[in-house]
N, C-alpha and C. Protein backbone atom coordinates (compact mmCIF):
# COMPACT_ATOMS: atom_id res chain seq x y z
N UNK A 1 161.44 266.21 76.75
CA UNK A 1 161.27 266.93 75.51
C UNK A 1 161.50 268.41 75.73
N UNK A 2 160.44 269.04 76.05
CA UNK A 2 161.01 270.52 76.55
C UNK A 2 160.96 270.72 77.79
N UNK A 3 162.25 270.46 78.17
CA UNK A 3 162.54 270.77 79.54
C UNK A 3 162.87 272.05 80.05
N UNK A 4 162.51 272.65 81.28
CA UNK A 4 162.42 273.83 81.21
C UNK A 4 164.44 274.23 81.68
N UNK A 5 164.92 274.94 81.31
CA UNK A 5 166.58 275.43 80.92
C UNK A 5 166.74 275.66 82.42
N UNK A 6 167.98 275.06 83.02
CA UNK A 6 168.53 275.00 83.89
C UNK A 6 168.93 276.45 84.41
N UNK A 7 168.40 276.89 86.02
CA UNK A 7 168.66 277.92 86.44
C UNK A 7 170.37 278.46 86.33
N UNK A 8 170.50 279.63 85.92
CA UNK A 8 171.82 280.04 86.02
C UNK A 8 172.23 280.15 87.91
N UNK A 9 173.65 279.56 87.53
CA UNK A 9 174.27 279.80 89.43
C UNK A 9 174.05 281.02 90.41
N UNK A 10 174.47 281.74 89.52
CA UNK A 10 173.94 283.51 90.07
C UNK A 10 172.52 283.36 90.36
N UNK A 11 171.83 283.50 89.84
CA UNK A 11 170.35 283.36 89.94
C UNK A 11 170.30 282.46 91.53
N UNK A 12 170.39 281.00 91.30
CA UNK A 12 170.14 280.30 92.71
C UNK A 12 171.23 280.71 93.76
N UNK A 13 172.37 281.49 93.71
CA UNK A 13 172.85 282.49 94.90
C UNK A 13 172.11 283.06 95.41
N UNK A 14 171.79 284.12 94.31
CA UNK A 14 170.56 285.30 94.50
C UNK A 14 169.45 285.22 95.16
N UNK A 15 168.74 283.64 95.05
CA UNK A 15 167.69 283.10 95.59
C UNK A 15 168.06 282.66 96.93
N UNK A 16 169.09 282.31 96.97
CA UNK A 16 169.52 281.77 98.68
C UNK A 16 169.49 282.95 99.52
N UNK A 17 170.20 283.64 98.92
CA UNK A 17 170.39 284.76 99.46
C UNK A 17 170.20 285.69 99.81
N UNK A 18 168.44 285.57 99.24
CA UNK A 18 167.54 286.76 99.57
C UNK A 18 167.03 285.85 100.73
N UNK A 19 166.39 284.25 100.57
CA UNK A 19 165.67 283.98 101.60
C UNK A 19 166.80 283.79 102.82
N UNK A 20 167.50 283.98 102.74
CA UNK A 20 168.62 283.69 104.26
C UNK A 20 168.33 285.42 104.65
N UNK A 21 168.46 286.30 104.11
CA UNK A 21 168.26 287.72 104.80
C UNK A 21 166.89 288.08 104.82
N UNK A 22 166.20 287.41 104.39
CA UNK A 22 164.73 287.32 104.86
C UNK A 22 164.18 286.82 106.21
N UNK A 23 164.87 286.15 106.21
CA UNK A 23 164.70 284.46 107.43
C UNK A 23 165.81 285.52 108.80
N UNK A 24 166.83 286.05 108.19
CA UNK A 24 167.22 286.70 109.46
C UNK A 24 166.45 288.14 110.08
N UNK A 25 166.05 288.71 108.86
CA UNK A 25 165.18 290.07 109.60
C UNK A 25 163.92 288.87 110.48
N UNK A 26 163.51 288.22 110.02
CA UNK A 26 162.50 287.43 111.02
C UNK A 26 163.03 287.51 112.15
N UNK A 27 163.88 286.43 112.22
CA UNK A 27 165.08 285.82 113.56
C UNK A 27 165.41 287.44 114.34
N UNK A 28 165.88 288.87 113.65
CA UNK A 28 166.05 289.76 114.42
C UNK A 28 164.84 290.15 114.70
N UNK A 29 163.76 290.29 114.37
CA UNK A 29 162.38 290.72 115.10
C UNK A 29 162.36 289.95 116.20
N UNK A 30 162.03 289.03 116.35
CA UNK A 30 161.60 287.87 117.16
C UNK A 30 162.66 287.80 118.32
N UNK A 31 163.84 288.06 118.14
CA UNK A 31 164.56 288.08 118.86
C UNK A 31 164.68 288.79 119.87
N UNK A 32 164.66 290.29 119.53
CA UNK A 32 164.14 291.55 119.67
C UNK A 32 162.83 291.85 120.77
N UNK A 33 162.02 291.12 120.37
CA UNK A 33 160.50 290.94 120.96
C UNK A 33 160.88 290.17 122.27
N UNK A 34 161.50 288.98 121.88
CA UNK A 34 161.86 288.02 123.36
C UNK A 34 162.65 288.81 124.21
N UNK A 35 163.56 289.53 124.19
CA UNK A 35 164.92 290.17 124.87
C UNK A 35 163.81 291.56 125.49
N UNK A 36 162.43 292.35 124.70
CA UNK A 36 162.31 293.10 125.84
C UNK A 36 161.31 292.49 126.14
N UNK A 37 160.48 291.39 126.58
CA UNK A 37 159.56 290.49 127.15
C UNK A 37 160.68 289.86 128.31
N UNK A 38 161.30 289.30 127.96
CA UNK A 38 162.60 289.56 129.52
C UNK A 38 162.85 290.59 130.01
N UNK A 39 163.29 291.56 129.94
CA UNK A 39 163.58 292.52 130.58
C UNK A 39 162.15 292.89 131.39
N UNK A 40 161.12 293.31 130.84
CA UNK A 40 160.01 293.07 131.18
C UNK A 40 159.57 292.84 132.56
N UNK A 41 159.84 291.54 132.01
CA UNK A 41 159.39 290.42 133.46
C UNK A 41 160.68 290.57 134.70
N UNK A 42 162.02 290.91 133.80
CA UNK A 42 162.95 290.93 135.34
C UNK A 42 162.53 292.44 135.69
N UNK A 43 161.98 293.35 135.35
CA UNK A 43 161.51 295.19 135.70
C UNK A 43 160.26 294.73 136.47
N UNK A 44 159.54 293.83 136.27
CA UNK A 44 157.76 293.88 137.30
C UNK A 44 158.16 292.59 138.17
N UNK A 45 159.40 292.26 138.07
CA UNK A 45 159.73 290.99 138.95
C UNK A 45 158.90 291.13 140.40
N UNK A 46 159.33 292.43 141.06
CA UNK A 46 158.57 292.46 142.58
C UNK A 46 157.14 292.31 142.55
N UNK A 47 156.67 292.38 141.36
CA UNK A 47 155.31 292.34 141.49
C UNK A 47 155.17 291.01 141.28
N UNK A 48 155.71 290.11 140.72
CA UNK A 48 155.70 288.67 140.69
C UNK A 48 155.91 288.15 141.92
N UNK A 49 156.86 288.56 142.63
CA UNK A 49 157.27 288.12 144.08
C UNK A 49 157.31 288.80 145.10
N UNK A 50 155.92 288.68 145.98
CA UNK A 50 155.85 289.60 147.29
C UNK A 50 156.96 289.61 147.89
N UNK A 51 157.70 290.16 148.44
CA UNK A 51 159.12 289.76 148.80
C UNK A 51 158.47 290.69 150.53
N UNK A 52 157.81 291.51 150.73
CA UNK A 52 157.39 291.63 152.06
C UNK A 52 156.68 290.21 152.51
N UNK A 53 155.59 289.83 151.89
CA UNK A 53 155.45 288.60 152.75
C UNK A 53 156.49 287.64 153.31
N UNK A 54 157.61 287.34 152.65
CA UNK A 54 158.70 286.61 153.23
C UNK A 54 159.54 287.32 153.67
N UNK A 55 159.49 288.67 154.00
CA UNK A 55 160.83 289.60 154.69
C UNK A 55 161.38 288.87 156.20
N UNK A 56 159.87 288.61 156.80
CA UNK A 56 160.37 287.97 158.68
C UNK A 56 161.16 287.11 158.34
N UNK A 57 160.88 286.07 157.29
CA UNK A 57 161.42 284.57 157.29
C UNK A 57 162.60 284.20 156.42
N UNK A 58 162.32 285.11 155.68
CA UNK A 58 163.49 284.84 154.88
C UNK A 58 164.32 286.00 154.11
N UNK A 59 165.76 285.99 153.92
CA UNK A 59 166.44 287.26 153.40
C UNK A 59 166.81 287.56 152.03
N UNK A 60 165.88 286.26 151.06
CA UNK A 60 165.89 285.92 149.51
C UNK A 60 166.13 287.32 149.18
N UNK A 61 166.96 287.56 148.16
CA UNK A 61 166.40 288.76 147.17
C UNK A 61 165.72 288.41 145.89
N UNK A 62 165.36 289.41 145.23
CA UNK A 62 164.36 289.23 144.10
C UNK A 62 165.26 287.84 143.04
N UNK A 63 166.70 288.18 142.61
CA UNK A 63 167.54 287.49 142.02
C UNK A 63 167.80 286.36 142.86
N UNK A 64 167.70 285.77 143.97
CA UNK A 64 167.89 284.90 144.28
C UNK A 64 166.41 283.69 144.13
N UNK A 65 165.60 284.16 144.24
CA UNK A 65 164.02 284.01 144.10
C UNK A 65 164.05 283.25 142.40
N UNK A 66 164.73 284.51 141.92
CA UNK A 66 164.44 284.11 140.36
C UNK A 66 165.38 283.03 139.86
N UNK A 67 166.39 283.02 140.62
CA UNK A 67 167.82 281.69 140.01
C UNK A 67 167.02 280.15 140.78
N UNK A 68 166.17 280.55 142.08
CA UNK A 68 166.22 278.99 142.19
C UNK A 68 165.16 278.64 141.40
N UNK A 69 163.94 279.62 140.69
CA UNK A 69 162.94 279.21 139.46
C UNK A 69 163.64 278.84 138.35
N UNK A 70 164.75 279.24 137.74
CA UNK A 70 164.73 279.06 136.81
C UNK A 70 165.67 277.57 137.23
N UNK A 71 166.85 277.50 137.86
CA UNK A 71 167.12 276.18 138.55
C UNK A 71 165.92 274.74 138.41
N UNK A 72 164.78 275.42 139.28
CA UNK A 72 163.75 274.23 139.32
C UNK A 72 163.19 274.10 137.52
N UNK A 73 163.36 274.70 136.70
CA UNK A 73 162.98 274.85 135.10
C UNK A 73 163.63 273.46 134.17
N UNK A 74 164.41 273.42 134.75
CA UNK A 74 165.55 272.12 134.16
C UNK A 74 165.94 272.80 132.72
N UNK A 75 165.84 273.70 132.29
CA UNK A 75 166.26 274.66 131.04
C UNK A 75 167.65 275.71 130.41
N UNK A 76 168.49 274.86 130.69
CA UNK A 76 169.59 275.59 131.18
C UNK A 76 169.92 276.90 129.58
N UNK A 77 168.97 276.76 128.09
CA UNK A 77 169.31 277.70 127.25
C UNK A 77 168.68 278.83 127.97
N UNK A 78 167.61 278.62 128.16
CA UNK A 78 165.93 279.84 128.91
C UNK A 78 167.25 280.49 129.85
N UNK A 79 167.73 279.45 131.05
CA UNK A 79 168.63 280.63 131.94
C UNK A 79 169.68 281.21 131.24
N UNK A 80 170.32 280.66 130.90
CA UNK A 80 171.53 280.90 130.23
C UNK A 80 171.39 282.53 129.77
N UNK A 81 170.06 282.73 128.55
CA UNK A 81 169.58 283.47 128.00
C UNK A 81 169.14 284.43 129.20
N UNK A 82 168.60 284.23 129.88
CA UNK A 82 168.01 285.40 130.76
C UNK A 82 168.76 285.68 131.92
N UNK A 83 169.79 284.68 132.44
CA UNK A 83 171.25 285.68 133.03
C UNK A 83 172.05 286.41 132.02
N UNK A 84 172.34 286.32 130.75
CA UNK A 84 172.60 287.47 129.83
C UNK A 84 171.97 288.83 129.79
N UNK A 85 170.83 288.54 130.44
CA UNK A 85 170.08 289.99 129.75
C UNK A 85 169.72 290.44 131.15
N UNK A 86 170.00 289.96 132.15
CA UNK A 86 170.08 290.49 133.92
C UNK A 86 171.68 291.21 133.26
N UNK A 87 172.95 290.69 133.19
CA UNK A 87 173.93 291.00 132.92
C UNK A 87 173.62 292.30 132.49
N UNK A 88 173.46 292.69 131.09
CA UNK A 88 173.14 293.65 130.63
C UNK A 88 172.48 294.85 131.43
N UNK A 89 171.16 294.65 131.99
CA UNK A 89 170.58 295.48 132.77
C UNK A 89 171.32 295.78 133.56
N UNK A 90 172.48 295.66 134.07
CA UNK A 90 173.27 295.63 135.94
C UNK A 90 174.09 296.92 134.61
């Protein structure tokens, strides 16, 4: 009976189209946040890994330390992602 009048097309563009650039300022925050929470962790890396306690025994460097962790991770986006952002830093 009275049904409420069918949204105009423009209108449901308009509506997509705000929540898709909504949904991406999210996605760039967040993104943002993760990328310096990596960097982060590869900058205090030595403090993660005594690398004097294993100096006698072994000639690991910090990056070698960190490829066979992320190796043992079985996660190949996580590395993927965080040899990008070693890349960057170099």
């Amino acid at each position: 009976m009275n049904e409420p009048p069918e949204k105009d097309a423009l209108i449901i563009e308009f509506e997509k189209e705000r929540s898709i650039r909504r949904t991406m300022r999210v996605l760039k925050a967040k993104r943002s946040q993760i990328r310096e929470d990596l960097i982060q962790l590869i900058t205090h890396l030595s403090m993660l890994i005594p690398l004097k306690k294993f100096a006698s025994t072994t000639k690991a460097s910090d990056v070698d330390i960190l490829m066979e962790a992320l190796q043992r991770l079985d996660d190949d986006v996580f590395t993927q992602l965080l040899l990008q952002v070693l890349q960057e830093l170099k």
